[in-house]
C-alpha atoms as a PDB file:
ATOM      1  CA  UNK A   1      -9.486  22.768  24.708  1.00  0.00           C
ATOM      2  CA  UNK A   2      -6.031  23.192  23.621  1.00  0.00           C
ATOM      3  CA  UNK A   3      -4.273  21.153  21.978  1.00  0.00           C
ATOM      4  CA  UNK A   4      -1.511  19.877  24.599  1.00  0.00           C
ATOM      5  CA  UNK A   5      -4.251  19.218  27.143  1.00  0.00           C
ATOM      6  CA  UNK A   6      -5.943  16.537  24.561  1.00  0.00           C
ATOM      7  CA  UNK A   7      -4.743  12.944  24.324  1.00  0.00           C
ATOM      8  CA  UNK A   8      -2.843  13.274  21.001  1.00  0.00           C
ATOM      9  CA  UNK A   9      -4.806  10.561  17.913  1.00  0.00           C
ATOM     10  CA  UNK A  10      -2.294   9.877  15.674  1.00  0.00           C
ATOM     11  CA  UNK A  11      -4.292   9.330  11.959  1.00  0.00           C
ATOM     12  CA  UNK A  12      -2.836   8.413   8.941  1.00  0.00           C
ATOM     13  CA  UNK A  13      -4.359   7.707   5.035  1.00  0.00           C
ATOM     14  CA  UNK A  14      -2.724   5.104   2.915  1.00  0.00           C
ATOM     15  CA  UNK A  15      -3.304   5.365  -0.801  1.00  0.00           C
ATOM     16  CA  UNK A  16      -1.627   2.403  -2.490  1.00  0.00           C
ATOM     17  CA  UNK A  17      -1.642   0.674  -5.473  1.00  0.00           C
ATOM     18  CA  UNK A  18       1.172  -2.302  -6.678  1.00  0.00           C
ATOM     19  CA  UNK A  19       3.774   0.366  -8.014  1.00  0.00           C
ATOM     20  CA  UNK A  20       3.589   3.178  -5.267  1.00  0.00           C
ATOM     21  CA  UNK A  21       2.271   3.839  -1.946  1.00  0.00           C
ATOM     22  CA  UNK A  22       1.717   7.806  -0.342  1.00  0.00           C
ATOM     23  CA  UNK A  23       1.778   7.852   3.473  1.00  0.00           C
ATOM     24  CA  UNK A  24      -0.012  11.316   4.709  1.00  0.00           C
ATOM     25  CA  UNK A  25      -0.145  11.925   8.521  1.00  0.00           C
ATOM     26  CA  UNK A  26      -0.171  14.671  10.704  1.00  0.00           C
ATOM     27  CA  UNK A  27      -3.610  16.487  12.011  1.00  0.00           C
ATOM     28  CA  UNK A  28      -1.982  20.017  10.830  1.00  0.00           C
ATOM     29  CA  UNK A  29      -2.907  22.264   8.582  1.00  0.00           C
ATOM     30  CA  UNK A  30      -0.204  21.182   6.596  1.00  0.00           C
ATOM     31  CA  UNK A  31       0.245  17.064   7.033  1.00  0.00           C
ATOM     32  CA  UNK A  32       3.206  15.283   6.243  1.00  0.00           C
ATOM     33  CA  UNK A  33       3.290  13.087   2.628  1.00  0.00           C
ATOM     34  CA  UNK A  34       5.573  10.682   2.217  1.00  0.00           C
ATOM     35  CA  UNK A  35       5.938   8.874  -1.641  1.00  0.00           C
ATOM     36  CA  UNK A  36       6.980   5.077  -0.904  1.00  0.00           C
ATOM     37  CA  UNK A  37       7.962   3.248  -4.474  1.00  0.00           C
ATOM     38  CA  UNK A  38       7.254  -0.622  -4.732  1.00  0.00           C
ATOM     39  CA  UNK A  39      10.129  -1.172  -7.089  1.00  0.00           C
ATOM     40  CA  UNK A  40       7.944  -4.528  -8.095  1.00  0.00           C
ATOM     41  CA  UNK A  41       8.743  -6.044 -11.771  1.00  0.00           C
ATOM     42  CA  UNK A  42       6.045  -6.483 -13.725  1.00  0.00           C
ATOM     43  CA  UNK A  43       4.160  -9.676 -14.653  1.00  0.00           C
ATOM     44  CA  UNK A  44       6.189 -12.732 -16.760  1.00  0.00           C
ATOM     45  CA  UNK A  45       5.557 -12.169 -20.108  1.00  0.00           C
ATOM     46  CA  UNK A  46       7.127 -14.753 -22.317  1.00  0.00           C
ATOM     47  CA  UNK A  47       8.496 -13.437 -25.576  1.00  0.00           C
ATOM     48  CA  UNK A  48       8.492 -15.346 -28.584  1.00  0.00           C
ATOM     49  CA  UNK A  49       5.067 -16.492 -28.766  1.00  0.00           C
ATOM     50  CA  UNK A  50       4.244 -20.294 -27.301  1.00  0.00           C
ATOM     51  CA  UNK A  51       6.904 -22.645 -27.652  1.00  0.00           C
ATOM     52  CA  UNK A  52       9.250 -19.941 -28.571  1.00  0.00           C
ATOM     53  CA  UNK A  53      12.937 -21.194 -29.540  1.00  0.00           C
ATOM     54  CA  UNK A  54      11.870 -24.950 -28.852  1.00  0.00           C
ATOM     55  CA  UNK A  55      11.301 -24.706 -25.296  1.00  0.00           C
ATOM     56  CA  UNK A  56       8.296 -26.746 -24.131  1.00  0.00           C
ATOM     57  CA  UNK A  57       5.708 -25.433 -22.114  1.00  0.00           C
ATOM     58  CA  UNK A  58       6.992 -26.817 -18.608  1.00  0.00           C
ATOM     59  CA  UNK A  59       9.706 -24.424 -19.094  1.00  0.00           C
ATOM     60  CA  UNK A  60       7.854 -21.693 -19.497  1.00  0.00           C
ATOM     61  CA  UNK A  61       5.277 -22.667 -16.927  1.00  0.00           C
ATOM     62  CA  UNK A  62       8.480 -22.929 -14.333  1.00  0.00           C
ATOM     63  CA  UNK A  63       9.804 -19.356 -15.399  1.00  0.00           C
ATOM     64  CA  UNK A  64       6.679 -18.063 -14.740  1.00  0.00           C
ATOM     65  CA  UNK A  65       6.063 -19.528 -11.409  1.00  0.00           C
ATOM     66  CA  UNK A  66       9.803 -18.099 -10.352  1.00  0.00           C
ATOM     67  CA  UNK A  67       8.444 -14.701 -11.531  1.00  0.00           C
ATOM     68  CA  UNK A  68       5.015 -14.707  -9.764  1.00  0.00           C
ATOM     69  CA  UNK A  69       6.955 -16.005  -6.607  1.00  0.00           C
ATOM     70  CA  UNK A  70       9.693 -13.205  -7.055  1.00  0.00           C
ATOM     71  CA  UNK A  71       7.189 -10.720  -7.142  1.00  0.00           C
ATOM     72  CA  UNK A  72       5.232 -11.464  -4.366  1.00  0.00           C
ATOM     73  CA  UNK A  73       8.364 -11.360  -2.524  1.00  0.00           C
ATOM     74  CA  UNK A  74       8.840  -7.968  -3.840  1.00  0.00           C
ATOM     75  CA  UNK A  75       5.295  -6.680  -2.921  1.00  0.00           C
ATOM     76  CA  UNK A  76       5.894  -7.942   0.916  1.00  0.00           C
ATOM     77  CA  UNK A  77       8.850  -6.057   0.963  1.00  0.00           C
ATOM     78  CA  UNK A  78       7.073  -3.319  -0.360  1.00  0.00           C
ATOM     79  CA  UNK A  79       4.191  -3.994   2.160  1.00  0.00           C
ATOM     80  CA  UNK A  80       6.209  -3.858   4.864  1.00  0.00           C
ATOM     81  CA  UNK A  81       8.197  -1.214   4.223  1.00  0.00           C
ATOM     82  CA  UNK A  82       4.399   1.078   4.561  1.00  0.00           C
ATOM     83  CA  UNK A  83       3.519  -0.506   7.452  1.00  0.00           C
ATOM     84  CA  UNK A  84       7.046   0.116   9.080  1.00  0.00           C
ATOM     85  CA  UNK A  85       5.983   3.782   8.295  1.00  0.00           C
ATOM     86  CA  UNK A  86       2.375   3.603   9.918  1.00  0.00           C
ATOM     87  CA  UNK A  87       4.384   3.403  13.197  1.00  0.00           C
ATOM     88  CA  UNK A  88       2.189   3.922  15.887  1.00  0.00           C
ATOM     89  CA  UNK A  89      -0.991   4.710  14.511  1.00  0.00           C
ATOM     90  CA  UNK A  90      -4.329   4.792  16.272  1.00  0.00           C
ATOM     91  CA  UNK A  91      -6.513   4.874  13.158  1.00  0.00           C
ATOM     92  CA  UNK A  92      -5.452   4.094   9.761  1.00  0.00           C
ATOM     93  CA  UNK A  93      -7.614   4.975   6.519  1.00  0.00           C
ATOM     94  CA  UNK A  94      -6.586   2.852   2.827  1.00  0.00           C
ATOM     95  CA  UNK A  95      -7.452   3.422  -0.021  1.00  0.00           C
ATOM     96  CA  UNK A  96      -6.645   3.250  -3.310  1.00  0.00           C
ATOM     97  CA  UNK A  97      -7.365   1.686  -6.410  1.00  0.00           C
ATOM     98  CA  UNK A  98      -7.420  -2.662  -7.216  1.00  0.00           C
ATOM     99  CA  UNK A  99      -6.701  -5.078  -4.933  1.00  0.00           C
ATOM    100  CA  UNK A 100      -2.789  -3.769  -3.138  1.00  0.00           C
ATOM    101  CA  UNK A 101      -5.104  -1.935  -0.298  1.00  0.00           C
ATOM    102  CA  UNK A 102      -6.620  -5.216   0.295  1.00  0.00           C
ATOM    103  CA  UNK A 103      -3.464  -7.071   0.531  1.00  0.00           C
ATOM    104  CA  UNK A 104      -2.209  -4.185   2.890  1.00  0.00           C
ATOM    105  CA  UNK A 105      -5.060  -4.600   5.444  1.00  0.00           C
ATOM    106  CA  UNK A 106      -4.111  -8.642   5.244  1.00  0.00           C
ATOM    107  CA  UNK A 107      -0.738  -8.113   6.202  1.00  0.00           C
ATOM    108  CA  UNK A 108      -1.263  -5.018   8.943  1.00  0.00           C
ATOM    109  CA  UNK A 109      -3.743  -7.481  10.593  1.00  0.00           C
ATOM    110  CA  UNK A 110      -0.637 -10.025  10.231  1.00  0.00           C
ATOM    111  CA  UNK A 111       1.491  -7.936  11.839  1.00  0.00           C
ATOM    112  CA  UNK A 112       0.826  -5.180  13.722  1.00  0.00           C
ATOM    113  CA  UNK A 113      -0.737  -5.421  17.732  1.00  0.00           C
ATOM    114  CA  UNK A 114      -4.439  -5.114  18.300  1.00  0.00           C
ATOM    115  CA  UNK A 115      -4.245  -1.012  19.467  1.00  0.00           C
ATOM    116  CA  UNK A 116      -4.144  -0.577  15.893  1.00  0.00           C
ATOM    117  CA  UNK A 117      -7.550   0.031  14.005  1.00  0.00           C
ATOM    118  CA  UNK A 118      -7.711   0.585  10.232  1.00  0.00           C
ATOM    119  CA  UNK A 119     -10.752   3.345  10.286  1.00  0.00           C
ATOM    120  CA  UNK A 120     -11.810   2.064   6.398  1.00  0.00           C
ATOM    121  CA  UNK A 121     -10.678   0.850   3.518  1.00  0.00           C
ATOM    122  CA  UNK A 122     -12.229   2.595   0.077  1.00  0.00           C
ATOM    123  CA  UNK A 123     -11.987   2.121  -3.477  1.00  0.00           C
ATOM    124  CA  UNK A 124     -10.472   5.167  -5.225  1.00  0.00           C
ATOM    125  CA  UNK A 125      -8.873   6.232  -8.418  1.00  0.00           C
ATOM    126  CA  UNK A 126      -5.354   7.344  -9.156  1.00  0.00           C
ATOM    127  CA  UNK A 127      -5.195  10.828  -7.538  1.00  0.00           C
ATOM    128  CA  UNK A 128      -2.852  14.034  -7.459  1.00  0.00           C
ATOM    129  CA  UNK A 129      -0.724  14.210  -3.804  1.00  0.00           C
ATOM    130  CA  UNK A 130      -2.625  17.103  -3.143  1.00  0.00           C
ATOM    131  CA  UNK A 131      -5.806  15.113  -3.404  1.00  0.00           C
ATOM    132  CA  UNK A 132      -5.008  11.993  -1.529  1.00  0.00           C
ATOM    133  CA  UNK A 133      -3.912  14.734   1.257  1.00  0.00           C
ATOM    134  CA  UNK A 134      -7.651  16.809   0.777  1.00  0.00           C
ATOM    135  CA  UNK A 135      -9.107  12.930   1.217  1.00  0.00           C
ATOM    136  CA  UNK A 136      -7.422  12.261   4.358  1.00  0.00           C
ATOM    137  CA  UNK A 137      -8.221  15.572   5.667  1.00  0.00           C
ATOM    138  CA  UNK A 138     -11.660  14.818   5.253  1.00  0.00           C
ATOM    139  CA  UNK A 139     -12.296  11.423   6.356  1.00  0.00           C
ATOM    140  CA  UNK A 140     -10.661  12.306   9.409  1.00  0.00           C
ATOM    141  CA  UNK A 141     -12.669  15.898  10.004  1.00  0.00           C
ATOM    142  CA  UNK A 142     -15.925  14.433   9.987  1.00  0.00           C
END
């Protein structure tokens, strides 16, 4: 059956992890890859050692707290900013390595209407582009 005569499934993979997400749709032979960057600071990391320059540990513990909060700010930027690219997906397919794909999932059930469905969501490693587009390929071929 030809292609235009077929009710058009739009797929897309995810791989994510806290610093950088890669978006790959299309069913082509060649699918579209998009490189998202989190821009996220890293964790608070006093310097100094405890009780550095006589602060006392409230201080630090409140500088810390303003970090942590900061950054998860950051990361639901960064969340939404992906999901904003899933569009109008019919299946969706995460993965990626630690615990971002599992926050993702959280916030796309959050969010998005129920005519979305996320496929599966899969531990993986850091990979090459090319890979993450060979993995897509293939969990949506079978």
């Amino acid at each position: 059956m030809p292609k235009s005569d077929r009710t058009m499934i739009k797929n897309i993979g995810i791989w994510i992890d806290h610093k950088e997400a890669f978006v790959v749709s299309g069913e082509d032979a060649q699918p579209a890859i998009e490189r998202i960057e989190s821009n996220v600071e890293s964790h608070f990391r006093p310097s100094g050692g405890w009780k550095a320059s006589g602060t006392n540990v409230a201080q630090s513990v409140s500088k810390e707290q303003k970090g942590d909060e900061r950054r998860q700010h950051q990361l639901n930027k960064f969340y939404q900013v992906v999901i904003e690219k899933v569009g109008n997906a019919d299946e969706i397919y995460i993965f990626g390595p630690g615990e971002a794909k599992l926050e993702l999932v959280k916030k796309i059930e959050k969010i998005k209407s129920q005519h979305v469905k996320i496929a599966a969501v899969e531990a993986s490693d850091k990979l090459t582009e090319n890979q993450i587009v060979a993995k897509v390929k293939s969990f949506f071929s079978v």
